[in-house]
C-alpha atoms as a PDB file:
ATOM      1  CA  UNK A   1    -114.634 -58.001 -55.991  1.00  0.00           C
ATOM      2  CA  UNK A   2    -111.720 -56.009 -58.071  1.00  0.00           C
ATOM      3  CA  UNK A   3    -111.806 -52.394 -56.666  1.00  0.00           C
ATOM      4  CA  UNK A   4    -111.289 -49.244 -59.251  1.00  0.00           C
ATOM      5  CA  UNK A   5    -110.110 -45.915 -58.160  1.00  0.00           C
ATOM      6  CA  UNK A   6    -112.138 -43.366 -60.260  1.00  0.00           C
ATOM      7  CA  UNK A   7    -110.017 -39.847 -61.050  1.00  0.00           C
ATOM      8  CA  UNK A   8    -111.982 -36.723 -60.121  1.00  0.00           C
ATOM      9  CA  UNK A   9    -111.922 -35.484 -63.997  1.00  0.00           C
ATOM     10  CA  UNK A  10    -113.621 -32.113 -63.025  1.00  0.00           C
ATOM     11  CA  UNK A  11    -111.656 -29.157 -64.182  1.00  0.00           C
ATOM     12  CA  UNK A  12    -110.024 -26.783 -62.285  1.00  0.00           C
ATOM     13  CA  UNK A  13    -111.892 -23.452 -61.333  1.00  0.00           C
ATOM     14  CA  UNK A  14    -110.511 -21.119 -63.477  1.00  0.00           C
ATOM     15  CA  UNK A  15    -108.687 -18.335 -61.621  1.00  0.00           C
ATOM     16  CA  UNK A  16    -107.485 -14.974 -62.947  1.00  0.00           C
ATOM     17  CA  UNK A  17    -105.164 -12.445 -61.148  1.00  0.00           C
ATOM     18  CA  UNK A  18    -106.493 -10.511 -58.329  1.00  0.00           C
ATOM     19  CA  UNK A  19    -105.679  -6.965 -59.517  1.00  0.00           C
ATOM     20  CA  UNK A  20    -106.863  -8.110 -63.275  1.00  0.00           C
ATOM     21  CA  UNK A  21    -110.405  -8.754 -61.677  1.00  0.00           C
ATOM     22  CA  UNK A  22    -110.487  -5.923 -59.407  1.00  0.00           C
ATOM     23  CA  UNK A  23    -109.781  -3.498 -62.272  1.00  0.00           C
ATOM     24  CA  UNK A  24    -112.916  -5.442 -64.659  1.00  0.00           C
ATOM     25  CA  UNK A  25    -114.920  -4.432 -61.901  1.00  0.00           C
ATOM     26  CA  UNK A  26    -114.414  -0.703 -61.689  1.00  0.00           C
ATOM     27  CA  UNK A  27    -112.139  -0.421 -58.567  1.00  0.00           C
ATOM     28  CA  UNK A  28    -109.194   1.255 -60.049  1.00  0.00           C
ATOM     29  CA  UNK A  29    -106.504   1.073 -62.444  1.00  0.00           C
ATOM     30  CA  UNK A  30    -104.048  -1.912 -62.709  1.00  0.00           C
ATOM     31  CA  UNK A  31    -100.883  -0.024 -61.542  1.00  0.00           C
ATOM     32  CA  UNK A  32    -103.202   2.072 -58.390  1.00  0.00           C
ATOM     33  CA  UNK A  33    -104.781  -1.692 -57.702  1.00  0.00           C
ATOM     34  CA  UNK A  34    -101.074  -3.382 -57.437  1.00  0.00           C
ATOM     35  CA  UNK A  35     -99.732  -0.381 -55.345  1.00  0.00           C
ATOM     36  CA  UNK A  36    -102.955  -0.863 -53.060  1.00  0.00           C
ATOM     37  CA  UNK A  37    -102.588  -4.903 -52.858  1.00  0.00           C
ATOM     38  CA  UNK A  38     -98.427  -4.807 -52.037  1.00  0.00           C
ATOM     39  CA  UNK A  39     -99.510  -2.261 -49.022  1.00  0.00           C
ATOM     40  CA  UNK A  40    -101.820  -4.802 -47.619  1.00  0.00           C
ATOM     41  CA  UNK A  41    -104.960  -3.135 -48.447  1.00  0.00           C
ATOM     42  CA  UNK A  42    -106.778  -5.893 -49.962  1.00  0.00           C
ATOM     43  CA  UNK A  43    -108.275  -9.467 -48.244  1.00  0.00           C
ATOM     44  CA  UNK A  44    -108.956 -11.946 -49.702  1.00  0.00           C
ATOM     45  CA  UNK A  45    -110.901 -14.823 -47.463  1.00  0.00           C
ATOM     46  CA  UNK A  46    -110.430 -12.792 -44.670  1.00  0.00           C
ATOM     47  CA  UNK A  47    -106.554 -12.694 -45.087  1.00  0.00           C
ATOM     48  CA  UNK A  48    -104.150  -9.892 -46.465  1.00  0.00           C
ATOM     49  CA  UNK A  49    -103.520 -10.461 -50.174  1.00  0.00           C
ATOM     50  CA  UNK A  50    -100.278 -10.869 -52.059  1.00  0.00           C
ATOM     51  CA  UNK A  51     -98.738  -9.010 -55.125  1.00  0.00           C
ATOM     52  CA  UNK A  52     -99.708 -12.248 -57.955  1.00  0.00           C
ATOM     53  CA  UNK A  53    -102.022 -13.511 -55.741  1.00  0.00           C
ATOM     54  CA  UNK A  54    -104.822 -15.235 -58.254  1.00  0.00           C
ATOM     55  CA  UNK A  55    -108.295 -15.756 -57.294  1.00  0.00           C
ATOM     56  CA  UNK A  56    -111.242 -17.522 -58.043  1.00  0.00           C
ATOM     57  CA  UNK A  57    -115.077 -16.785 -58.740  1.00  0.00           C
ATOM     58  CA  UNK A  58    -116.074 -18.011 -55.156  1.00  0.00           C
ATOM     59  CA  UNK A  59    -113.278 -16.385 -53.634  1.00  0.00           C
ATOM     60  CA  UNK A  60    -114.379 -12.750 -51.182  1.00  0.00           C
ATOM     61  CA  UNK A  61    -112.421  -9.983 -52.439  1.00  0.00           C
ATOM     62  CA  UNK A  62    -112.461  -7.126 -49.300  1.00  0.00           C
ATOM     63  CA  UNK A  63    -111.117  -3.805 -50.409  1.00  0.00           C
ATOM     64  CA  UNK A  64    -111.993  -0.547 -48.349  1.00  0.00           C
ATOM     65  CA  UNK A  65    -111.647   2.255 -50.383  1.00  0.00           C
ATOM     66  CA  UNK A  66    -112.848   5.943 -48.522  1.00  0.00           C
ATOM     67  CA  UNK A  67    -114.870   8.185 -50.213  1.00  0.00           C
ATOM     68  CA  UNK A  68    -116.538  11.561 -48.726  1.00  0.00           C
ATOM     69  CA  UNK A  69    -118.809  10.629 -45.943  1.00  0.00           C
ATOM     70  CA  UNK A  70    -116.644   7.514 -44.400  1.00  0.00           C
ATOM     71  CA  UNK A  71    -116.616   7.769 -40.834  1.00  0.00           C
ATOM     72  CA  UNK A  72    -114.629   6.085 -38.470  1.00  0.00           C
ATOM     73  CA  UNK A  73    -114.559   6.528 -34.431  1.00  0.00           C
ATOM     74  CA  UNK A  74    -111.603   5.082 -31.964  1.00  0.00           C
ATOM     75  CA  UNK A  75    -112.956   6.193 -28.422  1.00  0.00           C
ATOM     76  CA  UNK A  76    -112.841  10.112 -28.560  1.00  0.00           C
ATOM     77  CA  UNK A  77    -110.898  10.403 -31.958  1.00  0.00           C
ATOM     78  CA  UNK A  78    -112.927  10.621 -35.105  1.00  0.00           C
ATOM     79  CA  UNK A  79    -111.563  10.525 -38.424  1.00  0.00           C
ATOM     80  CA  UNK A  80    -113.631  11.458 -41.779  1.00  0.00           C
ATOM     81  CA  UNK A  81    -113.080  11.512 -45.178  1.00  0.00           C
ATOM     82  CA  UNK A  82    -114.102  14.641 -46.412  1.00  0.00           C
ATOM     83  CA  UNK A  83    -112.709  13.573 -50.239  1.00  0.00           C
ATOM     84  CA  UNK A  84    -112.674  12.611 -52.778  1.00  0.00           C
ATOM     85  CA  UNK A  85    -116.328  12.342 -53.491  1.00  0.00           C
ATOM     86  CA  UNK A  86    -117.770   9.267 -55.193  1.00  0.00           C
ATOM     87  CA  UNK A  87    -117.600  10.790 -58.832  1.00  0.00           C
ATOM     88  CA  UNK A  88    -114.504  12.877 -58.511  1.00  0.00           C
ATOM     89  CA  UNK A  89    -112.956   9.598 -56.976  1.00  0.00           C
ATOM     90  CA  UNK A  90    -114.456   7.238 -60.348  1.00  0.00           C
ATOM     91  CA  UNK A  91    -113.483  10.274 -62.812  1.00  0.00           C
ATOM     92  CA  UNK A  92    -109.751  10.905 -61.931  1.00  0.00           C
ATOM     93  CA  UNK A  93    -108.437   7.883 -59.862  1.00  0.00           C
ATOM     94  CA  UNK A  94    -110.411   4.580 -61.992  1.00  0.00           C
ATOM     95  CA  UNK A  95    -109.151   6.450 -65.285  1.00  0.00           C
ATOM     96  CA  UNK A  96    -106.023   7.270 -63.817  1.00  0.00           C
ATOM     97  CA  UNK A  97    -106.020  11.281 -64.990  1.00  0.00           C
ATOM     98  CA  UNK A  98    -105.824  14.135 -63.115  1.00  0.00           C
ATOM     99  CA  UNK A  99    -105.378  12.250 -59.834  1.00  0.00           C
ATOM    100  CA  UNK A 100    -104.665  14.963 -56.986  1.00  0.00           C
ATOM    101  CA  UNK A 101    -108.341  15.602 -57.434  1.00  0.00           C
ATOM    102  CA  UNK A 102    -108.788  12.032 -55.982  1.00  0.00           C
ATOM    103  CA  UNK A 103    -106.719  13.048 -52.883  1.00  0.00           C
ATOM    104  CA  UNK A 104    -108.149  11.338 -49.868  1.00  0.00           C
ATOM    105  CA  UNK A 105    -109.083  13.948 -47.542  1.00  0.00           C
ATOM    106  CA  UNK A 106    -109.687  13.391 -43.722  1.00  0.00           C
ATOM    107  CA  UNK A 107    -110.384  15.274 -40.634  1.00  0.00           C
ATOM    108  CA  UNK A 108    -109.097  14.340 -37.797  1.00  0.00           C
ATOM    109  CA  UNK A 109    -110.698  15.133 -34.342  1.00  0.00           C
ATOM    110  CA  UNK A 110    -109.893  14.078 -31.099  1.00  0.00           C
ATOM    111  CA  UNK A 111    -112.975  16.353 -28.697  1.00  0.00           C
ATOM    112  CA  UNK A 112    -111.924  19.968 -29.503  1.00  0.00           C
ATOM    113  CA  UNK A 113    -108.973  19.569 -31.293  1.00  0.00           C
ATOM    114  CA  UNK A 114    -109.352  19.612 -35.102  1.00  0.00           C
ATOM    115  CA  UNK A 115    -106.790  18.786 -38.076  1.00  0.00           C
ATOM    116  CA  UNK A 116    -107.359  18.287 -41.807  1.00  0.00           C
ATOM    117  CA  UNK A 117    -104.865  16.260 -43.859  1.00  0.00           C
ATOM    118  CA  UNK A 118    -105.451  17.230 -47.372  1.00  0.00           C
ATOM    119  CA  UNK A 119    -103.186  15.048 -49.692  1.00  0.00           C
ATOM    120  CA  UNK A 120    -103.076  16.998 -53.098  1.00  0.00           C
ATOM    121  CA  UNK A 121    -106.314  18.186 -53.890  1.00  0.00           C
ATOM    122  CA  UNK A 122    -106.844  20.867 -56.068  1.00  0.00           C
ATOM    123  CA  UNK A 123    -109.667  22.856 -57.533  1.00  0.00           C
ATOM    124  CA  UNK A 124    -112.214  20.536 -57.886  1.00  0.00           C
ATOM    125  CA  UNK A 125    -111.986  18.077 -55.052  1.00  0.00           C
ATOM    126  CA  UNK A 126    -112.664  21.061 -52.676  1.00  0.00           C
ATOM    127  CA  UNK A 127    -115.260  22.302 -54.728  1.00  0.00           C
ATOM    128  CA  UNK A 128    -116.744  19.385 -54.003  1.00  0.00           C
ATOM    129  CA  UNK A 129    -115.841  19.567 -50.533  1.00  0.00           C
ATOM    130  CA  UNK A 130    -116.846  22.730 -49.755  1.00  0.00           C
ATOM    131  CA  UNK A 131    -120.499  21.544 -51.524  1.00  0.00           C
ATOM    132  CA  UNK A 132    -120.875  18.752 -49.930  1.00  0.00           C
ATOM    133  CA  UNK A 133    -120.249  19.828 -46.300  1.00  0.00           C
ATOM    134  CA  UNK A 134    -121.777  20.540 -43.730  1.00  0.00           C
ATOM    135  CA  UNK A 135    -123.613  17.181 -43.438  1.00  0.00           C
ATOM    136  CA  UNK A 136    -126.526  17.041 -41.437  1.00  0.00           C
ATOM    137  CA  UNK A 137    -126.699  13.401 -40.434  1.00  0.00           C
ATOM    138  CA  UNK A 138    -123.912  10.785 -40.118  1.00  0.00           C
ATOM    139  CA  UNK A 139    -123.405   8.530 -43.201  1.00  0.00           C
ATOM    140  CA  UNK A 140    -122.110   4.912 -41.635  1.00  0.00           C
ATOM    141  CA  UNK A 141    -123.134   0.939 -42.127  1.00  0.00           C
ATOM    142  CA  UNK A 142    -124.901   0.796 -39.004  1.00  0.00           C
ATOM    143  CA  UNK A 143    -128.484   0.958 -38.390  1.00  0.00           C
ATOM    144  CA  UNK A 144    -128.176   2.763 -35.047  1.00  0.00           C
ATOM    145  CA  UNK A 145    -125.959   5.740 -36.095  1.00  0.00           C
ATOM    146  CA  UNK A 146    -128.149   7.947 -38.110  1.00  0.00           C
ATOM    147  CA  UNK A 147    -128.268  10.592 -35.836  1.00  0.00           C
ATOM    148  CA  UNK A 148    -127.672  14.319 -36.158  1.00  0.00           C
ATOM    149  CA  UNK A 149    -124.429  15.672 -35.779  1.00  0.00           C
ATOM    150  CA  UNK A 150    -123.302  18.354 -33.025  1.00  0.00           C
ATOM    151  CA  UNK A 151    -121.022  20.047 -35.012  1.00  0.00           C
ATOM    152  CA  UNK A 152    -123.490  22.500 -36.663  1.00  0.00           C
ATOM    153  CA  UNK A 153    -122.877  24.344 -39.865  1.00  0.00           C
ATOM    154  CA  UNK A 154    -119.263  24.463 -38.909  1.00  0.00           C
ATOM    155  CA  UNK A 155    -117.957  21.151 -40.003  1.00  0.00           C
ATOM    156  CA  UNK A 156    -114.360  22.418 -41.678  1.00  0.00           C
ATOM    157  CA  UNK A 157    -113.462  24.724 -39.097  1.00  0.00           C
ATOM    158  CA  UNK A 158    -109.970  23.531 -37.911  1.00  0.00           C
ATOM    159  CA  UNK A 159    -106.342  24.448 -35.965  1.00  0.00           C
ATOM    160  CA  UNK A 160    -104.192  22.658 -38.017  1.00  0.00           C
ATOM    161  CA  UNK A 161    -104.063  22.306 -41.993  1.00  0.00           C
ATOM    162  CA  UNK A 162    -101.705  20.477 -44.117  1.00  0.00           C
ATOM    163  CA  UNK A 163    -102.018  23.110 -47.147  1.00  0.00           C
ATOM    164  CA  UNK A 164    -102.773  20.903 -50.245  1.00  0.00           C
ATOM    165  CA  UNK A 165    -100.362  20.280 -53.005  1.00  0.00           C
ATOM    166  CA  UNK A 166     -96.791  21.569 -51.605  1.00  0.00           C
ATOM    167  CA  UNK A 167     -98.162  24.534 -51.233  1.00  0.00           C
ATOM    168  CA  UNK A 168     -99.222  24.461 -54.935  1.00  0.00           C
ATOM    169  CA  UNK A 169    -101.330  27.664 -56.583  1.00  0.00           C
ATOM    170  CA  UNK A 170    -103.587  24.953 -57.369  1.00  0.00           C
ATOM    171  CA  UNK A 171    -104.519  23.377 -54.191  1.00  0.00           C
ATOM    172  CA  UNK A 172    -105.096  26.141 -52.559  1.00  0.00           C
ATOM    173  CA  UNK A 173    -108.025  28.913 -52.366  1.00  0.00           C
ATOM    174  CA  UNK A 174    -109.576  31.471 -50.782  1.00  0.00           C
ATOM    175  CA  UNK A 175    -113.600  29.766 -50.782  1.00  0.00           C
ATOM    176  CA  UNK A 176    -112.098  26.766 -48.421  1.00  0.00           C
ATOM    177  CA  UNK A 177    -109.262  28.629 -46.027  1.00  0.00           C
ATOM    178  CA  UNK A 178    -112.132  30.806 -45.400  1.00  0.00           C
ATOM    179  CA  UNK A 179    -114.560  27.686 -44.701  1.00  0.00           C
ATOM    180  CA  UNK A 180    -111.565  26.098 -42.689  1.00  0.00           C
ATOM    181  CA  UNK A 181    -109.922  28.984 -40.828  1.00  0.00           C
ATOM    182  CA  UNK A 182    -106.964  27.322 -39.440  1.00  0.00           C
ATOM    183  CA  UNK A 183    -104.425  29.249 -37.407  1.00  0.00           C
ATOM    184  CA  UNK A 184    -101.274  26.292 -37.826  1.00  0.00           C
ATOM    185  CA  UNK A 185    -100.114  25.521 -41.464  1.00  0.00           C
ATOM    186  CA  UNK A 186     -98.021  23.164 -42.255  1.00  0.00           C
ATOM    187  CA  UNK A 187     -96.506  23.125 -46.076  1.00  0.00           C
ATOM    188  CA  UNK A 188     -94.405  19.822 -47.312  1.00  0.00           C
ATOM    189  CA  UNK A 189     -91.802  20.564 -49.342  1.00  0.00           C
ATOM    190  CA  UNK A 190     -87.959  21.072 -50.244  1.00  0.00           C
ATOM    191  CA  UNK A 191     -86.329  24.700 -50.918  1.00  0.00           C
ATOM    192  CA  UNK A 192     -85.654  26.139 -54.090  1.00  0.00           C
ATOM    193  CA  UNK A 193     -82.531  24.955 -54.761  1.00  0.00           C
ATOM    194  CA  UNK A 194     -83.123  21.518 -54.721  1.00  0.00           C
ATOM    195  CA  UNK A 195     -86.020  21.687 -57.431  1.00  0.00           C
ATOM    196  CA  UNK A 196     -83.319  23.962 -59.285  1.00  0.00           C
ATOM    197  CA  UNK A 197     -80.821  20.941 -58.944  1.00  0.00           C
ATOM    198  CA  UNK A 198     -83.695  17.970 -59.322  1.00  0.00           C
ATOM    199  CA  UNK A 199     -86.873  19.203 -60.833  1.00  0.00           C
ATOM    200  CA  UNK A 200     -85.901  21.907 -63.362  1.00  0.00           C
ATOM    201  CA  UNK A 201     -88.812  24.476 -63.388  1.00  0.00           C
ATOM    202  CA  UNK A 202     -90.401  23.907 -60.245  1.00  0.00           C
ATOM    203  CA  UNK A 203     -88.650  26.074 -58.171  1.00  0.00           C
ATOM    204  CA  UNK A 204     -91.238  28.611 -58.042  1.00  0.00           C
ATOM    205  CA  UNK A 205     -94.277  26.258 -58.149  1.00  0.00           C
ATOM    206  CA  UNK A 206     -93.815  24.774 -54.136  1.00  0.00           C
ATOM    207  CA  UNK A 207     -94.960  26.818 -52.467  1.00  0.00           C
ATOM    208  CA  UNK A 208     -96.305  29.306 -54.608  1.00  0.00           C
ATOM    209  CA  UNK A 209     -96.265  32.809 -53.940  1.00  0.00           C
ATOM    210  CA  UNK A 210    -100.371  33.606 -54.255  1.00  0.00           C
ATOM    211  CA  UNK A 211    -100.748  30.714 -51.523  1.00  0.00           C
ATOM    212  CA  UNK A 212     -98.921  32.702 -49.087  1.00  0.00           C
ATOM    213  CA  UNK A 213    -100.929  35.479 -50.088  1.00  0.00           C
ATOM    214  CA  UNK A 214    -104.525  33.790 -49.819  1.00  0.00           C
ATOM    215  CA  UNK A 215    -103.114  32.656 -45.866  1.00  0.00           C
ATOM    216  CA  UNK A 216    -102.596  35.784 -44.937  1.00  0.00           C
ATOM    217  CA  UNK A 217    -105.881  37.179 -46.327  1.00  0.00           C
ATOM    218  CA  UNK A 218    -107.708  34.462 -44.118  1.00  0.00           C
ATOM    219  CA  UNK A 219    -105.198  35.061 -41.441  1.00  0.00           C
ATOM    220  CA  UNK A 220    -102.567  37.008 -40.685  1.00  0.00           C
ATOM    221  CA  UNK A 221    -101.264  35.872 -37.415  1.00  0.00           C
ATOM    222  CA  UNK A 222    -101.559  32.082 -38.517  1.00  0.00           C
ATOM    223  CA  UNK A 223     -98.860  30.134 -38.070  1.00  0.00           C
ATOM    224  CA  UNK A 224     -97.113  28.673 -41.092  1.00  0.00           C
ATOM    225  CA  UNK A 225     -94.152  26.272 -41.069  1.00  0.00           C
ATOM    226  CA  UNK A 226     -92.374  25.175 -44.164  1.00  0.00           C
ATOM    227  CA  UNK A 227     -90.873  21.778 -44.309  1.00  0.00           C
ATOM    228  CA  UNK A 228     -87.526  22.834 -45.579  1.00  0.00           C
ATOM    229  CA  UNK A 229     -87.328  25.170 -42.493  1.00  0.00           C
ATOM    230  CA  UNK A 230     -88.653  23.639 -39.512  1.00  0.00           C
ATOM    231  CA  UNK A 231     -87.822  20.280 -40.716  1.00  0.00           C
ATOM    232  CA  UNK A 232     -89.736  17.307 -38.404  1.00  0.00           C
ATOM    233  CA  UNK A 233     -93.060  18.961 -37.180  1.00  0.00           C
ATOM    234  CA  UNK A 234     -94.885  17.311 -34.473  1.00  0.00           C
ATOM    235  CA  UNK A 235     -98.136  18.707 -33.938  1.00  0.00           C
ATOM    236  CA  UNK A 236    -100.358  17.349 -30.707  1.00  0.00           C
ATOM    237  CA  UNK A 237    -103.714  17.448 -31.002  1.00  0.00           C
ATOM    238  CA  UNK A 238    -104.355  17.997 -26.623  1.00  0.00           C
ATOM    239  CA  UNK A 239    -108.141  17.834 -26.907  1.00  0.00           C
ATOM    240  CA  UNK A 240    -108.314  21.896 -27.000  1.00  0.00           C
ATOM    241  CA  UNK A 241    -108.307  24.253 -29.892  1.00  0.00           C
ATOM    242  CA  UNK A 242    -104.575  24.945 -28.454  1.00  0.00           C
ATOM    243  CA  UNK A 243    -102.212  22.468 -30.086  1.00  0.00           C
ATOM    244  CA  UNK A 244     -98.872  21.565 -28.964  1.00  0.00           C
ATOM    245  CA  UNK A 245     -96.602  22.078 -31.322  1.00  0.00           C
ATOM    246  CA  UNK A 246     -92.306  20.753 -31.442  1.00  0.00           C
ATOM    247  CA  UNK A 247     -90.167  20.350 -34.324  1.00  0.00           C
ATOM    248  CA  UNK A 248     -86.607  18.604 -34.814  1.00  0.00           C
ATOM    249  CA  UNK A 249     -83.754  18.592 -37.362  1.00  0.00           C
ATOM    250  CA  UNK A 250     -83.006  14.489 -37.135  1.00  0.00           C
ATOM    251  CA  UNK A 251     -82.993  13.200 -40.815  1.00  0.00           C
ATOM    252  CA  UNK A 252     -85.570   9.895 -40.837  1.00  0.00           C
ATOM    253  CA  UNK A 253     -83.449   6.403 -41.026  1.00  0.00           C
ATOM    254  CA  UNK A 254     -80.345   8.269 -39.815  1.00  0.00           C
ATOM    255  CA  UNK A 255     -78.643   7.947 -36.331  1.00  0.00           C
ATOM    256  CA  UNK A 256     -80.160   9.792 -33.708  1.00  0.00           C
ATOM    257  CA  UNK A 257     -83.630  10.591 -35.296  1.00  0.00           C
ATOM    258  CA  UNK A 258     -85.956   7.581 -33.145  1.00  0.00           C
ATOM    259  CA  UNK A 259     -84.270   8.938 -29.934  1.00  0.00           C
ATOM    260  CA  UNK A 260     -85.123  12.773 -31.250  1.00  0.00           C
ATOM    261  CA  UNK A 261     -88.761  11.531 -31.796  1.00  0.00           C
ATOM    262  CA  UNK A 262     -89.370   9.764 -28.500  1.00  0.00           C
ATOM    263  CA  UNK A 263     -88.031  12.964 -26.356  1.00  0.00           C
ATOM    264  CA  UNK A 264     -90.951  14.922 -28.602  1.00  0.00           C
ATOM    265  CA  UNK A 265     -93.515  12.723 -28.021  1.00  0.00           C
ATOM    266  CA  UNK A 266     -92.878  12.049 -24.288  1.00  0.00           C
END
């Protein structure tokens, strides 16, 4: 009997670039969707995708992308994302426009201890915010978590704020310090001479002037450190509503600034 080896003639499954396919389906833009894949941010199968990885039609694409409501718990520490909501997220950050109003927001608490991180939302991602919370009932996956919450109506109150923006007249108003009441502030951003020097115009813009103003409305005796000034702030979150707070002049990948970090967090 003469024996034939038959070729497997079936094509190929036709694949197509991950980001390519992500973006057809309404995740993001092309450029945001590379960015997120290179910082590991996307599985694929179960295992962290590559920048050109290509995929195929029976391939599982997992991408976690936080929108208001998220929840996540680690013991005593609970993190939420507070923005952007769902349709400020699709408006600005799919279409690319406008995208401080697509900030990620969170709120970090660890039992009494409460800090907001507020990326660079402006206007109309705290709007939203400020709409949207408080929330009666958790929003999660899980069957067995729709409970109500023990915060109250008091679900932005916090100690420490990262002021929105750079300090930026746009990030900034009186509706959510009000909501928030923090009494540590910490702006990000360099001094006035080196926007003179590299960004011609924005001297005056970070931080504004009539942010400092709405602060001190909400609070006089907060405390507010600038980046420029106080350099490295460290703040602790202890558990309380008193937060430890240490700052130190090391510059990050320079000599001495690991050792100066350790000795503040020991």
């Amino acid at each position: 009997m003469k024996r034939t080896d038959k070729e497997d003639t079936r094509p190929e499954p036709a694949t197509e670039r991950l980001q390519k396919v992500m973006a057809g389906a309404g995740l993001g833009s092309r450029r945001s969707l590379e960015t997120r894949i290179d910082e590991g941010g996307v599985l694929v199968n179960g295992k962290k995708a590559s920048l050109g990885r290509s995929v195929k039609a029976d391939d599982r694409i997992l991408f976690v992308r936080p929108a208001a409501g998220t929840e996540f718990e680690f013991g005593p520490v609970r993190i939420f994302t507070l923005g952007p909501s769902l349709d400020l997220r699709n408006r600005f950050d799919t279409y690319g426009v406008d995208r401080n109003n697509a900030s990620i927001v969170l709120k970090v608490q660890y039992r009494n201890s409460v800090a907001i991180l507020t990326g660079d939302a402006e206007f109309d991602s705290w709007g939203k915010v400020a709409e949207e919370f408080p929330r009666q009932s958790k929003i999660t996956y899980f069957k067995d978590a729709s409970v109500i919450r023990s915060e109250g109506d008091n679900q932005l109150n916090c100690q420490l704020l990262k002021v929105s923006h750079h300090g930026s007249k746009h990030g900034t108003s009186l509706e959510y310090l009000e909501k928030l009441s923090p009494t540590h502030l910490m702006v990000t951003c360099a001094d006035k001479d080196w926007y003179d020097a590299n960004e011609p115009g924005w001297g005056n813009q970070w931080p504004h002037g009539l942010t400092a103003m709405a602060i001190s409305e909400v609070n006089s005796n907060a405390e507010i450190r600038y980046s420029y000034i106080d350099k490295n702030v460290v703040y602790s979150l202890t558990g309380t509503k008193n937060l430890k707070v240490n700052s130190f002049a090391e510059i990050p990948d320079e000599d001495g600034f690991e050792d100066a970090l350790r000795a503040v967090l020991d």
